[in-house]
C-alpha atoms as a PDB file:
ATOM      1  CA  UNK A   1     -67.616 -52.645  42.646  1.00  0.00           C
ATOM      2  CA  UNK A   2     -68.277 -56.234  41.698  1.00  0.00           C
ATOM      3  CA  UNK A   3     -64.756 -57.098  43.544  1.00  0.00           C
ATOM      4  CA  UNK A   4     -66.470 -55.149  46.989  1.00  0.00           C
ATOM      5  CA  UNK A   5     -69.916 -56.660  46.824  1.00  0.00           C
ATOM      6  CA  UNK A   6     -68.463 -60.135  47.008  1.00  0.00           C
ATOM      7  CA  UNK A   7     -66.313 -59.196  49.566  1.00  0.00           C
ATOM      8  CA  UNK A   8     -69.103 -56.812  51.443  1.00  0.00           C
ATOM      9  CA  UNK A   9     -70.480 -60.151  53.150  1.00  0.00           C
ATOM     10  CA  UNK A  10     -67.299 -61.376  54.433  1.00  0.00           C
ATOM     11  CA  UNK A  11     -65.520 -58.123  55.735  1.00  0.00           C
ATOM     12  CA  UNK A  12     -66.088 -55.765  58.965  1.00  0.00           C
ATOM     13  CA  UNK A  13     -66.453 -52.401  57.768  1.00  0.00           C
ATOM     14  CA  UNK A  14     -66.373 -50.179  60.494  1.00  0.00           C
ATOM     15  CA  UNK A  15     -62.778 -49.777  60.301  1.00  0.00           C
ATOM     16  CA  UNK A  16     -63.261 -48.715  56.766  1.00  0.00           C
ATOM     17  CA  UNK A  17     -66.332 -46.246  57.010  1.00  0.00           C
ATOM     18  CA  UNK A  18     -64.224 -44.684  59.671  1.00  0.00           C
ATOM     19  CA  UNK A  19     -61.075 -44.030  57.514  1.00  0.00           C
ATOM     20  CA  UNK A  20     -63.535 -43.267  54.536  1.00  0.00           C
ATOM     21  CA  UNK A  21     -65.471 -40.821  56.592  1.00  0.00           C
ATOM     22  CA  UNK A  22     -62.129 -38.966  57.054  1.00  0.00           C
ATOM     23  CA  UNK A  23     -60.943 -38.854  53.458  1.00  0.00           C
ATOM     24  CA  UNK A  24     -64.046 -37.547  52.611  1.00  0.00           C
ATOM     25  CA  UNK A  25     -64.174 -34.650  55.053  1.00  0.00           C
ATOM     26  CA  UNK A  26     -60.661 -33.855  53.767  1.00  0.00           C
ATOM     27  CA  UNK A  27     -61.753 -34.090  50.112  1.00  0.00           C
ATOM     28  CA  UNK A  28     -64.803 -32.535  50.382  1.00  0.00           C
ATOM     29  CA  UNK A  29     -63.063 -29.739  53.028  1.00  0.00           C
ATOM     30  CA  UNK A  30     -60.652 -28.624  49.997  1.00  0.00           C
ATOM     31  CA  UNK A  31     -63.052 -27.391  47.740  1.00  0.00           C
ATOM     32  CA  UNK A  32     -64.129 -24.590  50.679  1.00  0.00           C
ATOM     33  CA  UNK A  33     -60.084 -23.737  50.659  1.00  0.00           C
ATOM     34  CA  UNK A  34     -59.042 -20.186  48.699  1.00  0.00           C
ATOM     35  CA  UNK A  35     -57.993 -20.866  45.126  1.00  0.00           C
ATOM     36  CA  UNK A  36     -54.687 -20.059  46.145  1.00  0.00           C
ATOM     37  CA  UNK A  37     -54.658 -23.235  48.770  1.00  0.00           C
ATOM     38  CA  UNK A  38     -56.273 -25.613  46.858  1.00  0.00           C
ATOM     39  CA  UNK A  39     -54.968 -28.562  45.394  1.00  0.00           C
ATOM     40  CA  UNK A  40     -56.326 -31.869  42.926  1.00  0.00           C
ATOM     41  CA  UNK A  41     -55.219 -35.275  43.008  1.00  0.00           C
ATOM     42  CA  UNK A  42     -53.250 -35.938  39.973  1.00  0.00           C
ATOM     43  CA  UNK A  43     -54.994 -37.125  37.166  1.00  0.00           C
ATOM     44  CA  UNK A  44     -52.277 -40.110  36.698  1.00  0.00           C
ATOM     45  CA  UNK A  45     -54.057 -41.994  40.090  1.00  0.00           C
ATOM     46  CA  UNK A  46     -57.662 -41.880  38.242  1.00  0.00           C
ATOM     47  CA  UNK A  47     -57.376 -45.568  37.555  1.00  0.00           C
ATOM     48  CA  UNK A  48     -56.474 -46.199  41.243  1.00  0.00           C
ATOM     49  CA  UNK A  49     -58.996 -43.517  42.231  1.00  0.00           C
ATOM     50  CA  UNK A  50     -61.476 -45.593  40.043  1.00  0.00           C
ATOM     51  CA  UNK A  51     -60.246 -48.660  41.535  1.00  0.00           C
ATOM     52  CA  UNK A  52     -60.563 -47.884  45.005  1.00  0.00           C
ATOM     53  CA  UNK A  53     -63.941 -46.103  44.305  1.00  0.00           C
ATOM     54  CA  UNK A  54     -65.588 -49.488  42.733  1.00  0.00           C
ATOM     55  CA  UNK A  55     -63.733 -51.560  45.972  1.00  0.00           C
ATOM     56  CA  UNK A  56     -64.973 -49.374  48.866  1.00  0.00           C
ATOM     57  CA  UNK A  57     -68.833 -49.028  47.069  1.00  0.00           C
ATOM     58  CA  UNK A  58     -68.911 -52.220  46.658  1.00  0.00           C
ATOM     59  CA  UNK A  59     -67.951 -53.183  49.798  1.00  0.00           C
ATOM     60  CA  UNK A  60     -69.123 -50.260  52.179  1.00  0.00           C
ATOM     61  CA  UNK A  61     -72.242 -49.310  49.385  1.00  0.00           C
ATOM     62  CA  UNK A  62     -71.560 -45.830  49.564  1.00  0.00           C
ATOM     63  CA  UNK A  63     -69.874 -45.054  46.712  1.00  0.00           C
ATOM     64  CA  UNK A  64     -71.911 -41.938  45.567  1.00  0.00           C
ATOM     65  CA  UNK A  65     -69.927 -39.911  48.515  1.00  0.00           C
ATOM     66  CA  UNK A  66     -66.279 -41.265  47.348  1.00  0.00           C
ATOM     67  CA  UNK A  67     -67.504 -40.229  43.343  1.00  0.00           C
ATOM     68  CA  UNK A  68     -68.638 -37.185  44.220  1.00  0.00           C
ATOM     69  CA  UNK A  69     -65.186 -36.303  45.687  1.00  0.00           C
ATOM     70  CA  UNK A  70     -63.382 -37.444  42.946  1.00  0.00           C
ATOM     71  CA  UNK A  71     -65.226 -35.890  40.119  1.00  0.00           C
ATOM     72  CA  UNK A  72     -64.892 -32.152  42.199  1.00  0.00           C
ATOM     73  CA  UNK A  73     -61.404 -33.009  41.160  1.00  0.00           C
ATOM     74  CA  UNK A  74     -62.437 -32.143  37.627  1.00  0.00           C
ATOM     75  CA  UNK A  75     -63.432 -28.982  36.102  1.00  0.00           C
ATOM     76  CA  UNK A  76     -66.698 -30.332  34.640  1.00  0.00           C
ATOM     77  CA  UNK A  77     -69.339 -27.938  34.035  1.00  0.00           C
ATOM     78  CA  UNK A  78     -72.426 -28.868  36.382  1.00  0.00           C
ATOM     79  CA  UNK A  79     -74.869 -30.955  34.089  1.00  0.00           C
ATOM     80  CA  UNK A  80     -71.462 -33.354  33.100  1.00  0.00           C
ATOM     81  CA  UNK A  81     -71.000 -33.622  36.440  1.00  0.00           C
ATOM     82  CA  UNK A  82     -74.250 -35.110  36.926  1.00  0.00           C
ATOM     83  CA  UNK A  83     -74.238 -36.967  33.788  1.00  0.00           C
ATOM     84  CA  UNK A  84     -70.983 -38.577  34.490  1.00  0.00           C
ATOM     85  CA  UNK A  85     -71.707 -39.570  38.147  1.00  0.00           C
ATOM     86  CA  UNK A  86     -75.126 -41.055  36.642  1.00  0.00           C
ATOM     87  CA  UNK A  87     -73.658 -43.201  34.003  1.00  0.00           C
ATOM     88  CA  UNK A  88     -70.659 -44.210  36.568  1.00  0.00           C
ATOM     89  CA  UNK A  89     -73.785 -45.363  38.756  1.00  0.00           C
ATOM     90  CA  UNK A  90     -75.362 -47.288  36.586  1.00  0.00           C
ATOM     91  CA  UNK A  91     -72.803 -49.185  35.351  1.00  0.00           C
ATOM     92  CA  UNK A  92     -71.598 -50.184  38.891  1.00  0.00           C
ATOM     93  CA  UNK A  93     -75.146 -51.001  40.019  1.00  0.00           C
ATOM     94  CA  UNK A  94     -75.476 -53.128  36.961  1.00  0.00           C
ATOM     95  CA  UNK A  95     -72.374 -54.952  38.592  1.00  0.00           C
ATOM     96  CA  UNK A  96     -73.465 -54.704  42.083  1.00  0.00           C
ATOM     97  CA  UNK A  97     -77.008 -55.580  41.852  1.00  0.00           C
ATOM     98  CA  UNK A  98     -77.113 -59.271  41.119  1.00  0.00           C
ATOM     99  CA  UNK A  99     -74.348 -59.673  43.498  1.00  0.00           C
ATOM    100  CA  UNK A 100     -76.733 -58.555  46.302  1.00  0.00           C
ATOM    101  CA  UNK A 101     -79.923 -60.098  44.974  1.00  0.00           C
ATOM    102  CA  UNK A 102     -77.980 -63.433  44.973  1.00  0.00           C
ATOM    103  CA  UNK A 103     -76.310 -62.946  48.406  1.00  0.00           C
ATOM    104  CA  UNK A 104     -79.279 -61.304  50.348  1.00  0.00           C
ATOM    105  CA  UNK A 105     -82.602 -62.480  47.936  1.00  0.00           C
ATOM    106  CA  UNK A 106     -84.324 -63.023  51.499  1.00  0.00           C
ATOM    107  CA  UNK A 107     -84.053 -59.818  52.968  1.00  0.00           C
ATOM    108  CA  UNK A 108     -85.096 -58.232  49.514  1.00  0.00           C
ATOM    109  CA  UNK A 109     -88.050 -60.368  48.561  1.00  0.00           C
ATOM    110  CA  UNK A 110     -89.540 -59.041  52.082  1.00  0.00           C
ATOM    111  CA  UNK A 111     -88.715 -54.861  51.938  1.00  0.00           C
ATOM    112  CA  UNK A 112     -90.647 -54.988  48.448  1.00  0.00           C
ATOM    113  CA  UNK A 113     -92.792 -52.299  49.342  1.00  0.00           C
ATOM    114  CA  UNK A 114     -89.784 -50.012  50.533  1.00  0.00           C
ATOM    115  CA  UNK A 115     -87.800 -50.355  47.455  1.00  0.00           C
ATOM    116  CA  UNK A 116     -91.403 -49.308  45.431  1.00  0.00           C
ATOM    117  CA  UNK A 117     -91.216 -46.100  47.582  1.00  0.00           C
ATOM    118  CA  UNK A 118     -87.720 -45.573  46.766  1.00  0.00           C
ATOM    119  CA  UNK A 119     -87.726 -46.049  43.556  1.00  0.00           C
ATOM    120  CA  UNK A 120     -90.408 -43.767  43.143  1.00  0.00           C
ATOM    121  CA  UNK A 121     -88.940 -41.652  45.185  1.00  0.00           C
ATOM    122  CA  UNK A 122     -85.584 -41.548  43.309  1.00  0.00           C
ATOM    123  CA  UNK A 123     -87.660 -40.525  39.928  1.00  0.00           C
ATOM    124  CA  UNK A 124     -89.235 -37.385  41.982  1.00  0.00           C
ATOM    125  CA  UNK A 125     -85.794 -36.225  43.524  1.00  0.00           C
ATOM    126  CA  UNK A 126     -84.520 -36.674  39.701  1.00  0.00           C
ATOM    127  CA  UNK A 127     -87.042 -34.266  38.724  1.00  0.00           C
ATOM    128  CA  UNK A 128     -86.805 -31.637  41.819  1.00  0.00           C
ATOM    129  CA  UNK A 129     -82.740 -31.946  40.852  1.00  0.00           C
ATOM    130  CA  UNK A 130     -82.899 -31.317  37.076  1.00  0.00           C
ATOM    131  CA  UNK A 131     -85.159 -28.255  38.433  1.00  0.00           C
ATOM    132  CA  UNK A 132     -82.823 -27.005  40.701  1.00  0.00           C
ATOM    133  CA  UNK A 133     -79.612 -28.036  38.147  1.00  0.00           C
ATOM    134  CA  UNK A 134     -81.261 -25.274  35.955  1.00  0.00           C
ATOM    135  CA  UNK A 135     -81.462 -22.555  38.292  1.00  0.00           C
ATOM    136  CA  UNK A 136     -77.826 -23.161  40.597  1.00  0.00           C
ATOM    137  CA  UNK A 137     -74.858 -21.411  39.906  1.00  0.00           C
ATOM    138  CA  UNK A 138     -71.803 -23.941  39.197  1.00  0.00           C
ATOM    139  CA  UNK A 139     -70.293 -22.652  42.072  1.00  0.00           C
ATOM    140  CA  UNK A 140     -73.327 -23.095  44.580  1.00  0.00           C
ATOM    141  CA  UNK A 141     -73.767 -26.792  42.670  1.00  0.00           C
ATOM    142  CA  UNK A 142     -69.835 -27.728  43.775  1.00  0.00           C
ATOM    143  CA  UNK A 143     -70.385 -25.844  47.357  1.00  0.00           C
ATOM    144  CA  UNK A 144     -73.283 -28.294  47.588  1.00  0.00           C
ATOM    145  CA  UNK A 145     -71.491 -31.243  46.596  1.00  0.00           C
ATOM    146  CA  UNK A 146     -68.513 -30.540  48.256  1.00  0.00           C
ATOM    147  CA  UNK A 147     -70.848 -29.713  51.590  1.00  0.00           C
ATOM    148  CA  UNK A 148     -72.647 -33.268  51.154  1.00  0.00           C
ATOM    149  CA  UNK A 149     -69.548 -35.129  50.794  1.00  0.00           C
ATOM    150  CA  UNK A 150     -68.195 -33.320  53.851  1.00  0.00           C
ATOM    151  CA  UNK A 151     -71.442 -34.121  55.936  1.00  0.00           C
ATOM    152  CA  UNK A 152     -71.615 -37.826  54.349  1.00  0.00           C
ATOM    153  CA  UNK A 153     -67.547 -38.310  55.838  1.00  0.00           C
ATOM    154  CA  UNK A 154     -68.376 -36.497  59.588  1.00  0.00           C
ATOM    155  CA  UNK A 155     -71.781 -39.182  59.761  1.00  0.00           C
ATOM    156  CA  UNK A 156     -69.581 -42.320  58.452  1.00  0.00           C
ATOM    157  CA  UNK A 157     -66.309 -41.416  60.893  1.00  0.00           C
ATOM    158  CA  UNK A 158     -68.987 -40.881  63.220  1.00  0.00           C
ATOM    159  CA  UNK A 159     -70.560 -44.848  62.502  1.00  0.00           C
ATOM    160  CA  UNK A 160     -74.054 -43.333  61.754  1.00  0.00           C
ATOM    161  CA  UNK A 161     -74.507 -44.665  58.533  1.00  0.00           C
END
């Protein structure tokens, strides 16, 4: 992640959102497939996976989508899901953030009051999600997931995010 904020400046990414849009419908597509079809990438390329996840969230800042997709790789039960994709997140945005607040302090000293609203915003969606967590069956929470990551992919192949 550090690697791809540094680099998120200098490089065009439409090229990439577009690939990445595809490998995430295809990721995200598997998990709809009949246990007899379905397949997992093999746990020896999680340090490439991990790699590669860091490089494209760093530079394309999506990198919830591509974790997402990795982790339904995994037969975590729903709240380590969560927790792991959390604590992967932080860790990364402790990278990424004074990367950007270096590279783009202009642009964020002036959106002040939209990154209040998100913030706050981001502690009421954790709340309405633990809720939810609670009362969603493991295999509704990975339909979900796998749905999202699907519908992330279509709207970055697409260019609309």
């Amino acid at each position: 992640a550090f690697v791809g904020s540094l680099l998120q400046a200098e490089l065009e990414s439409g090229t990439l959102k577009i690939g990445l849009g595809i490998l995430l419908v295809i990721l995200g597509a598997v998990e709809f497939l009949p246990p007899r079809f379905s397949w997992s990438l093999p746990k020896r390329l999680d340090p490439i996976g991990g790699f590669l996840s860091g490089l494209l969230g760093g530079v394309l800042g999506n990198q919830g989508a591509v974790r997402s997709a990795y982790l339904l790789n995994y037969s975590l039960s729903k709240e380590a899901f969560v927790a792991t994709a959390t604590v992967i997140a932080c860790l990364i945005d402790a990278t990424r953030i004074p990367i950007y607040l270096l590279s783009y302090y202009n642009e964020i000293a002036t959106a002040w009051p939209y990154l209040i609203a998100t913030i706050l915003s981001a502690f009421l969606g954790t709340l309405i999600g633990k809720w939810l967590l609670d009362i969603v069956t493991l295999g509704a929470f990975r339909r979900v997931v796998a749905g999202s990551v699907v519908i992330v992919g279509i709207a970055m192949a697409m260019a609309l995010i």
